[in-house]
Protein backbone atom coordinates (compact mmCIF):
# COMPACT_ATOMS: atom_id res chain seq x y z
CA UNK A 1 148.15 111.19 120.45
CA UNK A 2 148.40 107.91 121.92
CA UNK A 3 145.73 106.43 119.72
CA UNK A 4 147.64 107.68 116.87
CA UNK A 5 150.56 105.94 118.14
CA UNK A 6 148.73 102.28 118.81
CA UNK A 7 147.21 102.90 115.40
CA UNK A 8 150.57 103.38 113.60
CA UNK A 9 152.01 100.28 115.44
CA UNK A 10 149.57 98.21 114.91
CA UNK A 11 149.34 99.49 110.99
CA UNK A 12 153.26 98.43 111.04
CA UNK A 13 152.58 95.27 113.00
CA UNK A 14 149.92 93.75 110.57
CA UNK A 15 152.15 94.78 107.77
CA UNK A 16 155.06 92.55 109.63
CA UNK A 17 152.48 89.51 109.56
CA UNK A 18 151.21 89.94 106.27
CA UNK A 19 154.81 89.90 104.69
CA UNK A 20 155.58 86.33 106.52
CA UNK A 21 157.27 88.01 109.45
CA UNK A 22 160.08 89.00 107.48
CA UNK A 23 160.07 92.77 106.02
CA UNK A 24 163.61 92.08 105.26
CA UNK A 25 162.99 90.24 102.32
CA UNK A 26 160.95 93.37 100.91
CA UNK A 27 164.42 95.40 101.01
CA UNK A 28 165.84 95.43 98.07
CA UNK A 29 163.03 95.63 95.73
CA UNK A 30 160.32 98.53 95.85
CA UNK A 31 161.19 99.39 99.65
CA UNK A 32 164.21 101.47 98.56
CA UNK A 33 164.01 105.14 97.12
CA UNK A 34 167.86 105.49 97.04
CA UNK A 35 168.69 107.23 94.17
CA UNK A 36 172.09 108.04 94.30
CA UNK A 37 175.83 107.20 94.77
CA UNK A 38 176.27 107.67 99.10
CA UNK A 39 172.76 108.23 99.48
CA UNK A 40 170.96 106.97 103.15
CA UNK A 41 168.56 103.86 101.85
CA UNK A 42 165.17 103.88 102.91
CA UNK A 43 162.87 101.54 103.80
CA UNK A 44 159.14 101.50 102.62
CA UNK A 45 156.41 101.33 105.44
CA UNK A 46 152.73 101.15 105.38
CA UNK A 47 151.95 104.45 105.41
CA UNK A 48 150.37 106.21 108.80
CA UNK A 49 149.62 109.02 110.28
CA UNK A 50 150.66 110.65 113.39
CA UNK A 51 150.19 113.75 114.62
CA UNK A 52 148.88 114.58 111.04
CA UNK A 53 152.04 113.58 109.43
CA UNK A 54 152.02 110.77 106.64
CA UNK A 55 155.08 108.76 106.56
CA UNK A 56 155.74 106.41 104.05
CA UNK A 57 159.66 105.51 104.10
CA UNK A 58 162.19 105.24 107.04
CA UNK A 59 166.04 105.35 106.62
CA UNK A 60 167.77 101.97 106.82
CA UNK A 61 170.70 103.08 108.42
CA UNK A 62 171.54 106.16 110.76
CA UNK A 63 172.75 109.00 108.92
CA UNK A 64 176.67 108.79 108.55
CA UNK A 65 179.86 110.92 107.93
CA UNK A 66 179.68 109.56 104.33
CA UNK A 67 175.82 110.62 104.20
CA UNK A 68 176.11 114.26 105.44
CA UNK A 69 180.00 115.01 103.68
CA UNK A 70 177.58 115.06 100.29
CA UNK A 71 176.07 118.11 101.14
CA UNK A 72 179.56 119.78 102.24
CA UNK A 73 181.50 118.50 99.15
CA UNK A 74 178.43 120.56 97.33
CA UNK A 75 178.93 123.42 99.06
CA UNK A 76 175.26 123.43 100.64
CA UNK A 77 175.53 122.58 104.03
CA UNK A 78 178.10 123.50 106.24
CA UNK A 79 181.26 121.42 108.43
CA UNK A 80 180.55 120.80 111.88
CA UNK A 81 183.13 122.61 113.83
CA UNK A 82 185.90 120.29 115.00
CA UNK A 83 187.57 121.32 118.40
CA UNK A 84 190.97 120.48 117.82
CA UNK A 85 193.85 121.85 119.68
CA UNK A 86 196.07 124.41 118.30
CA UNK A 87 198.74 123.29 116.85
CA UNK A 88 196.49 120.86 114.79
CA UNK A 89 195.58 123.65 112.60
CA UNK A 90 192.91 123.56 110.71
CA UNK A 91 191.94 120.53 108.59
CA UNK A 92 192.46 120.29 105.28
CA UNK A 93 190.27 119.05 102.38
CA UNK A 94 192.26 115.70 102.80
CA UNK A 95 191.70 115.16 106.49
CA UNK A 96 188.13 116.40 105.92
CA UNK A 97 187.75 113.76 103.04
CA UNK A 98 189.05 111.41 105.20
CA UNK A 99 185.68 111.97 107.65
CA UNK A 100 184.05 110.34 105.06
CA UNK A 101 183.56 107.44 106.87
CA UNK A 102 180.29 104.58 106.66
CA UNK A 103 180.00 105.38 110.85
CA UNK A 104 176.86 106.85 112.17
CA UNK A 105 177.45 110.95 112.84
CA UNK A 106 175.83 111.51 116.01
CA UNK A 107 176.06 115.09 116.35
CA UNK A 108 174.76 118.09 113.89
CA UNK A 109 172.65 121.09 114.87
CA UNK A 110 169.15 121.49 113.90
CA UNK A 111 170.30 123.69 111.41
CA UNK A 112 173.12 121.50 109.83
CA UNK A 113 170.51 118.88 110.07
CA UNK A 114 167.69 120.78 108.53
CA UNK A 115 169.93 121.84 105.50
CA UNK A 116 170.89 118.11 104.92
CA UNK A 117 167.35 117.06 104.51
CA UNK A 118 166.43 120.08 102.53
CA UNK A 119 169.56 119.44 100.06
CA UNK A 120 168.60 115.16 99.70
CA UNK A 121 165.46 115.47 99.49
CA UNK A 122 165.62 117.95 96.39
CA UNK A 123 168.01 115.21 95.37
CA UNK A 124 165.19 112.47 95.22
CA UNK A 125 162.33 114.23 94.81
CA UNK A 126 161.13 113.60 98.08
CA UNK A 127 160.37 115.56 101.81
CA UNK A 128 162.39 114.33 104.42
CA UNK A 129 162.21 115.03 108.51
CA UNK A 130 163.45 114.46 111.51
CA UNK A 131 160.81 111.71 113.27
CA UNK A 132 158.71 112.94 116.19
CA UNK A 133 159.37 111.09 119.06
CA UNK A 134 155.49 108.71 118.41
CA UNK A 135 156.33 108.29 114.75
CA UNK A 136 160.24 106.66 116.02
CA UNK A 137 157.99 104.60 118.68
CA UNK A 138 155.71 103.32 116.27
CA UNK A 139 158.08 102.52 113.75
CA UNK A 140 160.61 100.60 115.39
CA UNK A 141 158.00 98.91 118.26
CA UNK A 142 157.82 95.52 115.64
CA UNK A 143 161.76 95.27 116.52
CA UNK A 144 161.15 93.72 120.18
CA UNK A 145 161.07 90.59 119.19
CA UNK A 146 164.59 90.70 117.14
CA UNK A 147 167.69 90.35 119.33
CA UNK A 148 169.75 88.72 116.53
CA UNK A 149 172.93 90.91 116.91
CA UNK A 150 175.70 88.53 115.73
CA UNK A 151 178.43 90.12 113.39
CA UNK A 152 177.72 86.61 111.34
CA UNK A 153 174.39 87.45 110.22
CA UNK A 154 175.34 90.55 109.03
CA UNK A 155 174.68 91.85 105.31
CA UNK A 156 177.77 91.49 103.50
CA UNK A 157 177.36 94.43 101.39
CA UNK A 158 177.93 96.85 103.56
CA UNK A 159 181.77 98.28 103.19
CA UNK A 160 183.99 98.53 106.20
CA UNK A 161 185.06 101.91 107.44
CA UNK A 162 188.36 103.36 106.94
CA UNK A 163 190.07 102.22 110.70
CA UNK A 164 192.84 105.16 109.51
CA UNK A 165 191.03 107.52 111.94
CA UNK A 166 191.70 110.93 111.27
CA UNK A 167 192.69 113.20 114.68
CA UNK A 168 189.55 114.71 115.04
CA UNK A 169 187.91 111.90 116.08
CA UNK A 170 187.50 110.03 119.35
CA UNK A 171 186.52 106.38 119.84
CA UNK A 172 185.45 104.06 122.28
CA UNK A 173 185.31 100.45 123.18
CA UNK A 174 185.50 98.51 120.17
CA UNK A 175 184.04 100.71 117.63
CA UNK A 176 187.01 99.44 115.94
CA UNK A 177 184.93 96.29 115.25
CA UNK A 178 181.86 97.67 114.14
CA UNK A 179 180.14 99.21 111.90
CA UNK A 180 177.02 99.87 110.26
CA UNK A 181 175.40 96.56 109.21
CA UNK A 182 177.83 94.48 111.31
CA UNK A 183 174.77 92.85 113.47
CA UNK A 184 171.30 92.50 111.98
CA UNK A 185 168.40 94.30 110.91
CA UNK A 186 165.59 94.08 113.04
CA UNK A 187 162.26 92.53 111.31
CA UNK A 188 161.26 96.50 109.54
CA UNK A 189 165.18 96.49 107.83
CA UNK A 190 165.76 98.88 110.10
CA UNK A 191 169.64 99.16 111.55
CA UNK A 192 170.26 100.86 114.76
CA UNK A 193 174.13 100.89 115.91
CA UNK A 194 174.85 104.04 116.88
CA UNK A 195 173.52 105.33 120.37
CA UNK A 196 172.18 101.82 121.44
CA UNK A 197 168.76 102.12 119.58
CA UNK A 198 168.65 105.88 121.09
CA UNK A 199 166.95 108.27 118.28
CA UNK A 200 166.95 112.02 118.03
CA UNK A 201 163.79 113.34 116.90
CA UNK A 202 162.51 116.77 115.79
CA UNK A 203 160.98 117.06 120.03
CA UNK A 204 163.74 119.61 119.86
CA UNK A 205 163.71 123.85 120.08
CA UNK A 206 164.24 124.62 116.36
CA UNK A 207 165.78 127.99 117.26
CA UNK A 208 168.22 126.28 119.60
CA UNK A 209 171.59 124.06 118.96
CA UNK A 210 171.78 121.17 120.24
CA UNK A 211 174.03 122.14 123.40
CA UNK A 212 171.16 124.79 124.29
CA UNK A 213 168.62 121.47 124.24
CA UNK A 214 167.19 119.94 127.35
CA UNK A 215 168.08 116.64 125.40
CA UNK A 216 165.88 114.56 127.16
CA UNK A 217 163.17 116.33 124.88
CA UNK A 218 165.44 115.60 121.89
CA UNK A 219 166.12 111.95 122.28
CA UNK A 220 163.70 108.66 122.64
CA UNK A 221 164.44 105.09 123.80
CA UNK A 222 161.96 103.10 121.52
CA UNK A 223 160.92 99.73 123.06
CA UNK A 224 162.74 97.86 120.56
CA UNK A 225 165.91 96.32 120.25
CA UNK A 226 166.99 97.24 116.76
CA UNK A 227 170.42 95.16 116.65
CA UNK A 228 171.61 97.72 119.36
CA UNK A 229 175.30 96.93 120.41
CA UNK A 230 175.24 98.25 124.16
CA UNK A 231 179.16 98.92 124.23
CA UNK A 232 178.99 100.31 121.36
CA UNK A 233 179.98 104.55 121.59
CA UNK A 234 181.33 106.67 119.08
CA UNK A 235 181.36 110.07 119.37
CA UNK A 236 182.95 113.26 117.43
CA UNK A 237 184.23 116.91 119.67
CA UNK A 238 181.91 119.63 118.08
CA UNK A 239 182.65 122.81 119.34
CA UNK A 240 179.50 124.20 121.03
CA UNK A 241 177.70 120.98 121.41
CA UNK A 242 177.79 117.84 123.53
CA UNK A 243 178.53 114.51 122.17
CA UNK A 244 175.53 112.60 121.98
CA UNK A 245 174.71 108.77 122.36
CA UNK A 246 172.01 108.79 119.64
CA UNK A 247 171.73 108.14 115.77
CA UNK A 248 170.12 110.84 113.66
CA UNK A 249 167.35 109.13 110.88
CA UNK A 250 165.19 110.81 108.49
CA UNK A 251 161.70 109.46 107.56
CA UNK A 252 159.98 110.52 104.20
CA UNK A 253 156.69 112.56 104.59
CA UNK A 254 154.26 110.62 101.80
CA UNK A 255 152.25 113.44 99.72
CA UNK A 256 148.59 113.99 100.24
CA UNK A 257 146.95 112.23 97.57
């Protein structure tokens, strides 16, 4: 396991080098297999093996409200419960439209989660996965060395969120000011806001939700510093299931040739 993992970082690593130090500049041409409107962008990687898995593309960006409403709106996947009180009512389509927001969702079960990768990757033609917890390691390790996190350098093309925030959600510190892309990539492309760099990968109990998890199994602290904003919180009331300080990505599983 662990050679697999020095392997994979060093793979990534001479990869970094070879492309000048700057993987950045390789987003934006073949590194993206976006291929439609709201769709999580990926990032190409040299593609490794771990644990017998080939994985060729990472997500840019956590997965977000925007991201997972797709599957809803299509009537595949299913609405996280909200826990509202009572004489909230239920939400409408409106208010549930208005969850459609570019913010990191940090909370699904396995099952909501497994659906939503099911559902996109029919959608490009690809096989998407939560990361293990060595795959996450090895992918973001090259991002020690980037601590770049002013909202200045950030990509302009990004939009801002809607800051009309509907009642079901609850925010802290100044989420208000942030959002994803508002601090830098780190050298893979690779942005990391929600959860200070904190990942869920697929460590988890497949039968279980997530508030069944021992979570420490669920979620890894990579060694990197992918433009993580450390005040940063944001967090959404899902009936059954904790809130959780950690960003949900997807990697794409590269075919056997």
């Amino acid at each position: 396991m662990r050679l697999g993992l020095l392997k994979g970082f060093l793979l990534i690593s001479a990869w970094i080098l070879a492309s000048g130090g700057n993987a950045t500049d390789r987003v934006g041409t073949n590194t993206k297999i976006r291929t439609c409107i709201d769709c999580p962008e990926f990032v190409s990687l040299p593609t490794f093996s771990i644990s017998g898995r080939n994985i060729s593309h990472v997500s840019r960006y956590e997965l977000t409200w925007k991201n997972y409403l797709q599957s809803y709106f299509a009537r595949a996947c299913s609405l996280p419960k909200l826990s509202v009180r009572k004489d909230f009512g239920q939400p409408s389509e409106a208010e549930i439209q208005s969850l459609a927001l570019d913010w990191p969702i940090g909370v699904l079960t396995l099952e909501q989660i497994d659906c939503y990768s099911k559902w996109l990757g029919k959608r490009l033609g690809v096989e998407l996965a939560l990361p293990t917890s060595d795959e996450w390691s090895a992918i973001d390790q090259p991002s020690a060395s980037s601590v770049d996190t002013s909202p200045s350098s950030a990509l302009e093309t990004r939009s801002s969120p809607d800051w009309k925030l509907p009642i079901y959600t609850i925010v802290f510190d100044n989420i208000r000011d942030k959002h994803i892309g508002s601090s830098a990539p780190n050298r893979m492309g690779i942005f990391d806001l929600h959860g200070s760099f904190r990942e869920l990968t697929s460590t988890c109990d497949e039968k279980g939700r997530l508030g069944e998890l021992n979570l420490t199994r669920c979620i890894t602290r990579s060694g990197g510093d992918s433009a993580a904003n450390e005040g940063i919180r944001y967090a959404l009331i899902i009936e059954g299931s904790p809130s959780i300080d950690a960003g949900i990505r997807l990697v794409v599983l590269a075919k056997n040739r």
